[in-house]
Every structure is written in C-alpha cells, then in structure tokens.
N, C-alpha and C. Protein backbone atom coordinates (compact mmCIF):
# COMPACT_ATOMS: atom_id res chain seq x y z
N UNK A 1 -8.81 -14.78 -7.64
CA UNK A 1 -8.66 -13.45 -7.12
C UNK A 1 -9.69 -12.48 -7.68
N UNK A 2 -10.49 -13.14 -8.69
CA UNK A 2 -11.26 -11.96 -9.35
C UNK A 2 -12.23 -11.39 -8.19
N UNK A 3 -12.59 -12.42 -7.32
CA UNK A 3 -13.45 -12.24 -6.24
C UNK A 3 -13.17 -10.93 -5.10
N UNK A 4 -11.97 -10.29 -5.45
CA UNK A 4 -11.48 -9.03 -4.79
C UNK A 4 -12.17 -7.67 -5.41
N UNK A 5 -12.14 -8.03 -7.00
CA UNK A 5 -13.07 -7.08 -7.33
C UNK A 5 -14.85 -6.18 -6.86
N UNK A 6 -15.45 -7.69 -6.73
CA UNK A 6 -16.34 -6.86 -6.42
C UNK A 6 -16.59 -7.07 -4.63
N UNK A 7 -15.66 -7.57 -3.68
CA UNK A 7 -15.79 -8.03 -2.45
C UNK A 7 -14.41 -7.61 -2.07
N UNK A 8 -14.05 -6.75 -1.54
CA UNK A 8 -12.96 -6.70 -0.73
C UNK A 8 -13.46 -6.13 1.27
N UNK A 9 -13.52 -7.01 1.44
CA UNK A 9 -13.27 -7.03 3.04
C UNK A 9 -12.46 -7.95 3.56
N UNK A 10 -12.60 -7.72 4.98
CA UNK A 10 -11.34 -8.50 5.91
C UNK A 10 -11.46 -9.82 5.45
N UNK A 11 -13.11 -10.48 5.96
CA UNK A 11 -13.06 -11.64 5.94
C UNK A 11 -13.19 -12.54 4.25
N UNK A 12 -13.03 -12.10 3.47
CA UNK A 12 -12.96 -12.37 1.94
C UNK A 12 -10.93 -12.66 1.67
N UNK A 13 -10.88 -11.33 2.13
CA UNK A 13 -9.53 -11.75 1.74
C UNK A 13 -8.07 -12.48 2.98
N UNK A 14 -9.03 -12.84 3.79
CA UNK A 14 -8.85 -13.96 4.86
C UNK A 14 -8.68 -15.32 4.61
N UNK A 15 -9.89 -15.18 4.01
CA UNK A 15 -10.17 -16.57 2.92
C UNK A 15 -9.47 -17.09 1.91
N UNK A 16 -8.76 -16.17 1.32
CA UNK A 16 -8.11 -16.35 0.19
C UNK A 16 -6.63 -16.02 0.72
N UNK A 17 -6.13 -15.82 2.14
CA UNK A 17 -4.85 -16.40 2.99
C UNK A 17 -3.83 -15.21 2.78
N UNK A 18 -4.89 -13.59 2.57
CA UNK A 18 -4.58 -12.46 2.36
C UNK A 18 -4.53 -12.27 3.89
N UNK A 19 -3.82 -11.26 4.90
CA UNK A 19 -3.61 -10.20 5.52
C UNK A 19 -3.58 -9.09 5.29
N UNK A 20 -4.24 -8.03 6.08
CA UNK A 20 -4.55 -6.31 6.01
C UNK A 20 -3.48 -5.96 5.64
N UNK A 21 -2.43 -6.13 6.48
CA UNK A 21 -1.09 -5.65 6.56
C UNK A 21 -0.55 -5.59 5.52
N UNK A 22 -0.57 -6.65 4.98
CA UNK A 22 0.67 -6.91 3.46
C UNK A 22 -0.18 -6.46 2.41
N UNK A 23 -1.48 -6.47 2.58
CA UNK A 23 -2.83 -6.39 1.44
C UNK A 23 -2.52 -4.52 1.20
N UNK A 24 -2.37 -3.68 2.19
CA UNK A 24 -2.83 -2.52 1.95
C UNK A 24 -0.88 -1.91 1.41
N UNK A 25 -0.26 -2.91 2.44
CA UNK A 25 1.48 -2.02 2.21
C UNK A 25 1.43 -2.64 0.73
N UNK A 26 1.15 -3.55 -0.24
CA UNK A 26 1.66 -3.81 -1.34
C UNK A 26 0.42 -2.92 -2.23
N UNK A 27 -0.49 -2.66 -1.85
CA UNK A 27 -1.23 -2.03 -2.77
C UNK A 27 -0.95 -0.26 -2.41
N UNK A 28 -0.07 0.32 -1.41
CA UNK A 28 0.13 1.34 -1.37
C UNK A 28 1.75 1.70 -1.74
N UNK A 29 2.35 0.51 -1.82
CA UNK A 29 3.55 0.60 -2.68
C UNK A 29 3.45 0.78 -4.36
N UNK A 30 2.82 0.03 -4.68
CA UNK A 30 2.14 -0.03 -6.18
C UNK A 30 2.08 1.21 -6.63
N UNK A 31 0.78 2.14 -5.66
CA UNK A 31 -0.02 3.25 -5.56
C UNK A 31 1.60 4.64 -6.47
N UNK A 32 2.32 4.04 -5.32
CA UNK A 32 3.71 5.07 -4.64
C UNK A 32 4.70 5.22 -6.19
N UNK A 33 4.77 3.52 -6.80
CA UNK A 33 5.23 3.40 -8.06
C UNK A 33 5.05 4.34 -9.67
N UNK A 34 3.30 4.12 -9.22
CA UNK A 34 2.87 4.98 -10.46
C UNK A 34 2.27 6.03 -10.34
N UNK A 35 2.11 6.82 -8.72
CA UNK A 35 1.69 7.98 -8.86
C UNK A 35 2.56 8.98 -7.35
N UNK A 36 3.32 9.79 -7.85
CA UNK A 36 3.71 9.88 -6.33
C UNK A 36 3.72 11.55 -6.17
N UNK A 37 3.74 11.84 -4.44
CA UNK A 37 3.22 12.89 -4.28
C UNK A 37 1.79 13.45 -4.17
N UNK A 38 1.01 12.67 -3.96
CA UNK A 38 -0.23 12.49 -3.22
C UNK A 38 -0.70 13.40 -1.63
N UNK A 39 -1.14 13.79 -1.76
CA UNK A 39 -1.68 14.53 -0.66
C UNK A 39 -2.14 13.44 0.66
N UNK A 40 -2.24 13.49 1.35
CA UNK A 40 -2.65 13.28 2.35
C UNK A 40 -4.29 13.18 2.50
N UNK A 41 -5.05 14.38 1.90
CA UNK A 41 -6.33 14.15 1.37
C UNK A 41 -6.93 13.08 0.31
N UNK A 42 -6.11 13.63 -0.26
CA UNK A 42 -5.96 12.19 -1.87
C UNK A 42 -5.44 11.11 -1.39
N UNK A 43 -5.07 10.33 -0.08
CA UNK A 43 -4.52 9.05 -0.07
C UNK A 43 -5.72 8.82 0.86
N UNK A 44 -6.15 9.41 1.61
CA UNK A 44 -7.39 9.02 2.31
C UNK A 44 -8.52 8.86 1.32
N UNK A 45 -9.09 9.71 0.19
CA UNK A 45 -9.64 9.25 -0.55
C UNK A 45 -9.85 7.99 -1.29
N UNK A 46 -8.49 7.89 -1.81
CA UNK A 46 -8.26 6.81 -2.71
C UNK A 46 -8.45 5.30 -2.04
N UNK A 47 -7.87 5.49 -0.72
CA UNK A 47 -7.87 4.31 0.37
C UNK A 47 -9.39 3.81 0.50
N UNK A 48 -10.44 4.56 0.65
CA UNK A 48 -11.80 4.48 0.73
C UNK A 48 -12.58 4.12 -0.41
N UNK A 49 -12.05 4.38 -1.30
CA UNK A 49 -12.33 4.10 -2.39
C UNK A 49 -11.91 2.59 -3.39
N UNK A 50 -10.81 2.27 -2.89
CA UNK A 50 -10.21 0.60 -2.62
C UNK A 50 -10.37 0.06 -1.59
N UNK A 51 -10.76 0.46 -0.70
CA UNK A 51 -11.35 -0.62 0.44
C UNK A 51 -12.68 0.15 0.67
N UNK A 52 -13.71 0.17 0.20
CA UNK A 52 -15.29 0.62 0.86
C UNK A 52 -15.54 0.04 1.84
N UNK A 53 -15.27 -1.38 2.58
CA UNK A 53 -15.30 -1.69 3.84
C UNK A 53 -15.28 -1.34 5.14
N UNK A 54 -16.04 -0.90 5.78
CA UNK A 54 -16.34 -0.29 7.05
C UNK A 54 -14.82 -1.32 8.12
N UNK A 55 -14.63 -2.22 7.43
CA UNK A 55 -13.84 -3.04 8.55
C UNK A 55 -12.31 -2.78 7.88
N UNK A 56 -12.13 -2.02 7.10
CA UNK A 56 -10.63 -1.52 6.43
C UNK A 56 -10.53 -0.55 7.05
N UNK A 57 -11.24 0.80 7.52
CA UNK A 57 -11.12 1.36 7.88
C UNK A 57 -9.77 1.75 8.55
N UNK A 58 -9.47 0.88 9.93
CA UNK A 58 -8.76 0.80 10.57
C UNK A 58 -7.40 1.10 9.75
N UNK A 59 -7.35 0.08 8.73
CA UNK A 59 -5.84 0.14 7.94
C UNK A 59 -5.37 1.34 7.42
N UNK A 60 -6.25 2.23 7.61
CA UNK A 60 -5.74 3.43 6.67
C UNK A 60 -4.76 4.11 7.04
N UNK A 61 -4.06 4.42 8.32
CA UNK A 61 -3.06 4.75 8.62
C UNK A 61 -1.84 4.12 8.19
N UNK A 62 -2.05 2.81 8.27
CA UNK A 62 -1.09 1.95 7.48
C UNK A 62 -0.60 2.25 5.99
N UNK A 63 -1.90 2.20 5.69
CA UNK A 63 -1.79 2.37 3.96
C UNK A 63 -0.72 3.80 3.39
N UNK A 64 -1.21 4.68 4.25
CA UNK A 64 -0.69 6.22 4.38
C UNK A 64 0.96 6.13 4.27
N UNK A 65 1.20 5.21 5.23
CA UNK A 65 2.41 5.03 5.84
C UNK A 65 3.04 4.57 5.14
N UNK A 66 3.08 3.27 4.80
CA UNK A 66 3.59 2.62 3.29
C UNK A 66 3.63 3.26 2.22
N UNK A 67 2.60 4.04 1.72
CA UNK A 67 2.51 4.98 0.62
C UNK A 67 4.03 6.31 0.82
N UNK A 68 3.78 6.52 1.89
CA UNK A 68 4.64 8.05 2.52
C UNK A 68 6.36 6.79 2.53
N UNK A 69 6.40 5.99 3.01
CA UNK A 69 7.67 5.06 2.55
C UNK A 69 8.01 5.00 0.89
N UNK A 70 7.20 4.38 0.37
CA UNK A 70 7.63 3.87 -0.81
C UNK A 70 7.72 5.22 -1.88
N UNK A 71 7.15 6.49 -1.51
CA UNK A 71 7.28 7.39 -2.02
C UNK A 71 8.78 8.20 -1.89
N UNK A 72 9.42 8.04 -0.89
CA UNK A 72 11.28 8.36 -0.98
C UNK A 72 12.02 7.86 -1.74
N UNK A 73 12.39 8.74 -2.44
CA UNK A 73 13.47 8.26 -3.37
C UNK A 73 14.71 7.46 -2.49
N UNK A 74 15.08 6.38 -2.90
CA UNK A 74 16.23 5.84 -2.55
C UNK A 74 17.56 5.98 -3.21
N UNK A 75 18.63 6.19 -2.36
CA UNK A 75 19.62 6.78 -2.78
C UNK A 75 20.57 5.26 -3.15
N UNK A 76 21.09 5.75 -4.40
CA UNK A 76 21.99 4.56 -4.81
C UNK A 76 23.16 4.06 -3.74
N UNK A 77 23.00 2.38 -3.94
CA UNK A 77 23.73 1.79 -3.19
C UNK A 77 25.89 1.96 -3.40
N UNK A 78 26.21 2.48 -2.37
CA UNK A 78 27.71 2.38 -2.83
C UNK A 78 28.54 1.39 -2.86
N UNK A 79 29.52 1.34 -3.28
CA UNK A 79 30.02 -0.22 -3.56
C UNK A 79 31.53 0.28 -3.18
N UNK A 80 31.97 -0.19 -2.30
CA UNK A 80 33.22 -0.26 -1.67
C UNK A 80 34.00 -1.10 -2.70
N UNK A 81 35.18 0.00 -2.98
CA UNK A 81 35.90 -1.14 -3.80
C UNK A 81 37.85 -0.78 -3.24
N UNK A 82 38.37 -2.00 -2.95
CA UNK A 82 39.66 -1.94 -2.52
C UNK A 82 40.52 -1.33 -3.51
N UNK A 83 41.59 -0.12 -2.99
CA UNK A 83 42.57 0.35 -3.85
C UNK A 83 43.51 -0.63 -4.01
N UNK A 84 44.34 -0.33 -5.34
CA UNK A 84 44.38 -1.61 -5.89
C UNK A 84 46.16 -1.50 -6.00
C-alpha cells in the first residue's frame, strides 16, 4: 500500500482491488473522526489535496457527502426492556 503514497489515481488503486467509492467514503469518514465541522471550502480543499488526480475529481461530491454523514452525531441506541 505504500504505493498510494506517492501515486494515488483511479487506475493504481484499481490495481491494488481499491474502488473510488469505498476509497474516498472511508477516507472521509476517518477525515469526520478526527476533525469535524469542516467547511465546505475546507473539504474541497483537503479532497484535492488527497487525491491530486485529475481523474478523482469526479469523487468529490462523494467524499463531501460521506464526510457531511459521518460528521452527525448519532444518537444512542435504546434498548427496550420488558416490565417485569
């Protein structure tokens, strides 16, 4: 994988049995983990800046999207419990 470092495009991480899709939602979940509240300016930045690829391009709406998901707080799960 080191080969992502200095090569990230489509067809690199094709090769290595990566997809756009899951490639940009897990790296914009990550993103969402340790930094959240990001602008909209600042996620387009940052996106360009992890993918320099003219052929990522496209994903960036994606990335946005996933980022703008994983950034909601989730509300704790309730647990139904029978009166007793």
């Amino acid at each position: 994988m080191d080969v992502l470092l200095n090569e990230r495009n489509p067809e690199t991480c094709l090769s290595l049995g990566l997809d756009c899709q899951s490639c940009v939602r897990h790296t914009a979940q990550m993103l969402a983990s340790v930094c959240r509240g990001m602008t909209p300016a600042g996620l387009s930045t940052t996106f360009v800046q992890m993918y320099p690829s003219p052929a990522c391009a496209r994903m960036e709406f994606a990335f946005g999207t996933s980022y703008t998901d994983a950034s909601v707080p989730r509300k704790p799960a309730l647990r139904a419990v029978a009166a007793a």
